[in-house]
N, C-alpha and C. Protein backbone atom coordinates (compact mmCIF):
# COMPACT_ATOMS: atom_id res chain seq x y z
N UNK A 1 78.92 25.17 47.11
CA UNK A 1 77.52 25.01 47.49
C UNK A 1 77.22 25.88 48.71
N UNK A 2 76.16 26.73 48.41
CA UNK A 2 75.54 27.45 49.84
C UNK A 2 74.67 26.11 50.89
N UNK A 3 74.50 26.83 51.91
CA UNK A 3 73.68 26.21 52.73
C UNK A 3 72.40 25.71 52.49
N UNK A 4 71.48 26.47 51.49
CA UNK A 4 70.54 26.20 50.53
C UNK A 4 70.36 24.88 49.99
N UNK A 5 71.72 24.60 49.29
CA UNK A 5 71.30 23.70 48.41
C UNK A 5 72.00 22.73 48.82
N UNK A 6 72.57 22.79 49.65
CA UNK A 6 72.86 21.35 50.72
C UNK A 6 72.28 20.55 51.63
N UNK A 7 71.16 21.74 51.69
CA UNK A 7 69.92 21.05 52.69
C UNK A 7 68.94 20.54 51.78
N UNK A 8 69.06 21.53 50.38
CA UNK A 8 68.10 20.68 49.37
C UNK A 8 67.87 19.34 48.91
N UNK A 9 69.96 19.73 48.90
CA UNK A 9 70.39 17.99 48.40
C UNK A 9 70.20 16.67 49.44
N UNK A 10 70.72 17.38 50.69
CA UNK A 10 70.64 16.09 51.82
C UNK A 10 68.83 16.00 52.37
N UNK A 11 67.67 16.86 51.85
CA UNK A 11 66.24 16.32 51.55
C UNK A 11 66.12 15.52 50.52
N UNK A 12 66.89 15.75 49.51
CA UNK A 12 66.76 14.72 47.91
C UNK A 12 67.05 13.73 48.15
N UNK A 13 67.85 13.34 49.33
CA UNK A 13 68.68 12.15 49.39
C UNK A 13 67.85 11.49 50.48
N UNK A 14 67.50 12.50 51.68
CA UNK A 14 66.29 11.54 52.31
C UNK A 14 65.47 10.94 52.07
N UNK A 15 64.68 11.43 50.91
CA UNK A 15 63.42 10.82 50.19
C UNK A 15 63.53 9.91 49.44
N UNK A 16 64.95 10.03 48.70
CA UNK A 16 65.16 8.34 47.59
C UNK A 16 65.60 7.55 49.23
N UNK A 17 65.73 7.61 49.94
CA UNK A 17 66.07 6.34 51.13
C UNK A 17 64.85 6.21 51.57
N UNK A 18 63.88 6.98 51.67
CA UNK A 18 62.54 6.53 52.36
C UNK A 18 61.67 5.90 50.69
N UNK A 19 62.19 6.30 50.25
CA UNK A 19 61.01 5.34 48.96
C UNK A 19 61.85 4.15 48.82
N UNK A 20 63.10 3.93 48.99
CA UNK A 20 63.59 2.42 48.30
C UNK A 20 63.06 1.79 49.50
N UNK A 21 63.53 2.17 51.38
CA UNK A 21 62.96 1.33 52.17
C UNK A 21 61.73 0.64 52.39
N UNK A 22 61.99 -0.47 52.53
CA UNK A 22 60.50 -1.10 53.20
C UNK A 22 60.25 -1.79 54.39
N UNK A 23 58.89 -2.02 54.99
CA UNK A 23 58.92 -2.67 56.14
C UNK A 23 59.05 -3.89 56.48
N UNK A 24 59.78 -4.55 56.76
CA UNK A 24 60.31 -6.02 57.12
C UNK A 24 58.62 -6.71 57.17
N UNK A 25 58.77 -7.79 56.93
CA UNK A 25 57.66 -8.43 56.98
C UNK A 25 57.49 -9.23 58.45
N UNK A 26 56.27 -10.24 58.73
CA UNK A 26 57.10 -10.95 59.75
C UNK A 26 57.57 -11.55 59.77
N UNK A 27 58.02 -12.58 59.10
CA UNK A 27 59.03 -13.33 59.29
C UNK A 27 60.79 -12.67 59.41
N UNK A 28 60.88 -11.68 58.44
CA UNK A 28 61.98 -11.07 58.68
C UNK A 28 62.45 -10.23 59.64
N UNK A 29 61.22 -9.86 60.45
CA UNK A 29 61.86 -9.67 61.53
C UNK A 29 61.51 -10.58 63.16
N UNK A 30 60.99 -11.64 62.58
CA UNK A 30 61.44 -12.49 64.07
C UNK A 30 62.81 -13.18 63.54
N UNK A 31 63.51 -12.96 62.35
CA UNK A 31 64.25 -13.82 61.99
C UNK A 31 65.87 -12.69 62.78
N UNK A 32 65.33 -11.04 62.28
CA UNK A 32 66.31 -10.63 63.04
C UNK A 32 65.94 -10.24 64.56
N UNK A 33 64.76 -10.39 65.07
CA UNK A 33 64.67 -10.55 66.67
C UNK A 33 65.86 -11.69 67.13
N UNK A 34 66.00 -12.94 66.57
CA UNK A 34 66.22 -13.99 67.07
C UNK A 34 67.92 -13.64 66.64
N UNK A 35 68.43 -13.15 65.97
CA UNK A 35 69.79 -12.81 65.75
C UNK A 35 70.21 -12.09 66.81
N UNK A 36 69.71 -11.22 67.17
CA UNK A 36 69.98 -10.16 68.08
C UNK A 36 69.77 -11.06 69.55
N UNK A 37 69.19 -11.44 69.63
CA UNK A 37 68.64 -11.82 71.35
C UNK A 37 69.54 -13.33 71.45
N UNK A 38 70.69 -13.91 69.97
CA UNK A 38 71.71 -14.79 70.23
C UNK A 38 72.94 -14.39 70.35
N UNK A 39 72.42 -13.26 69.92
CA UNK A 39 73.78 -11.97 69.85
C UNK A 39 74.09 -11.36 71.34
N UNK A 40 73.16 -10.90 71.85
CA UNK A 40 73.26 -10.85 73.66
C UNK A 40 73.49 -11.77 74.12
N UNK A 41 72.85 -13.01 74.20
CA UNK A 41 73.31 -14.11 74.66
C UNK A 41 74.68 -14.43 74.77
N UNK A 42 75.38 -14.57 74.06
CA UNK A 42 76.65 -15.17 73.44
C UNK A 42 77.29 -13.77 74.35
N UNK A 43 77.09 -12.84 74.07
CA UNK A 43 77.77 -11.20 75.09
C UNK A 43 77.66 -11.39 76.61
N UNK A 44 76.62 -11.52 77.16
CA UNK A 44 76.44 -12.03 78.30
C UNK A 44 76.73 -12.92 78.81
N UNK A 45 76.78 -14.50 78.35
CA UNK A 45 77.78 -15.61 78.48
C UNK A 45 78.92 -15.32 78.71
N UNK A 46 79.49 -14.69 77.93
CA UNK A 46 81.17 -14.49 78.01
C UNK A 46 81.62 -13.29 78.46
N UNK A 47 80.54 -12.57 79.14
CA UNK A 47 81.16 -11.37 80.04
C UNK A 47 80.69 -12.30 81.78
N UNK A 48 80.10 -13.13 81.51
CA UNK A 48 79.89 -13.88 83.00
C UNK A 48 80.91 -14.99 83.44
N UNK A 49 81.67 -15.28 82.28
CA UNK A 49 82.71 -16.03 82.51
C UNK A 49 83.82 -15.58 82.88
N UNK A 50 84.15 -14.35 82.19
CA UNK A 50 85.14 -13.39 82.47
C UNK A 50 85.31 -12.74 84.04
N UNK A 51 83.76 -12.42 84.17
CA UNK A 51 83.71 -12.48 85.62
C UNK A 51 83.67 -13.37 86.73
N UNK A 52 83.43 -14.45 85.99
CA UNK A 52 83.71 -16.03 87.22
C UNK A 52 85.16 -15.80 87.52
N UNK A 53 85.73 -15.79 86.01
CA UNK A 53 87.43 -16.52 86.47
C UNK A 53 88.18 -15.63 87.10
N UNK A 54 87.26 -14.49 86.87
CA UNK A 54 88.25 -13.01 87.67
C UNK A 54 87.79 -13.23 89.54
N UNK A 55 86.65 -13.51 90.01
CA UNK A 55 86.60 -14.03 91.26
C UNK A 55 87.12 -15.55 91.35
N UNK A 56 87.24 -16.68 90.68
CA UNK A 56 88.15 -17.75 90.99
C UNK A 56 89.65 -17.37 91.23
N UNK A 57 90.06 -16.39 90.28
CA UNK A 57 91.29 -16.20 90.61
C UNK A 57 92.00 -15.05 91.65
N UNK A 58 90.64 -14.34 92.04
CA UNK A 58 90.83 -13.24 93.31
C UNK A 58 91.44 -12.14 92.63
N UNK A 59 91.18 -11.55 91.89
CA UNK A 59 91.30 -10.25 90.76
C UNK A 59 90.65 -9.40 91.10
């Protein structure tokens, strides 16, 4: 394959991904807002613990 038709192909391939996608509705995405922002949570929790026990224990 030349350069041509690799850019042809990887445009052919952009466009079947933009026609199958669609836009989340709302519910689906406060449903993945709320995944994500338990997902930090839970990251932040346990990087603040990590850092407690590392000053309890003088580290």
């Amino acid at each position: 394959m030349n350069y041509q038709e690799e850019l042809s192909d990887f445009w052919k391939q952009c466009k079947r991904v933009l026609k199958v996608a669609k836009k989340p509705d709302r519910e689906e995405f406060f449903d993945f807002s709320k995944v994500t922002a338990i997902g930090i949570a839970i990251i932040g929790v346990i990087g603040f613990v990590i850092v407690l026990f590392g000053q309890l224990l003088g580290l």
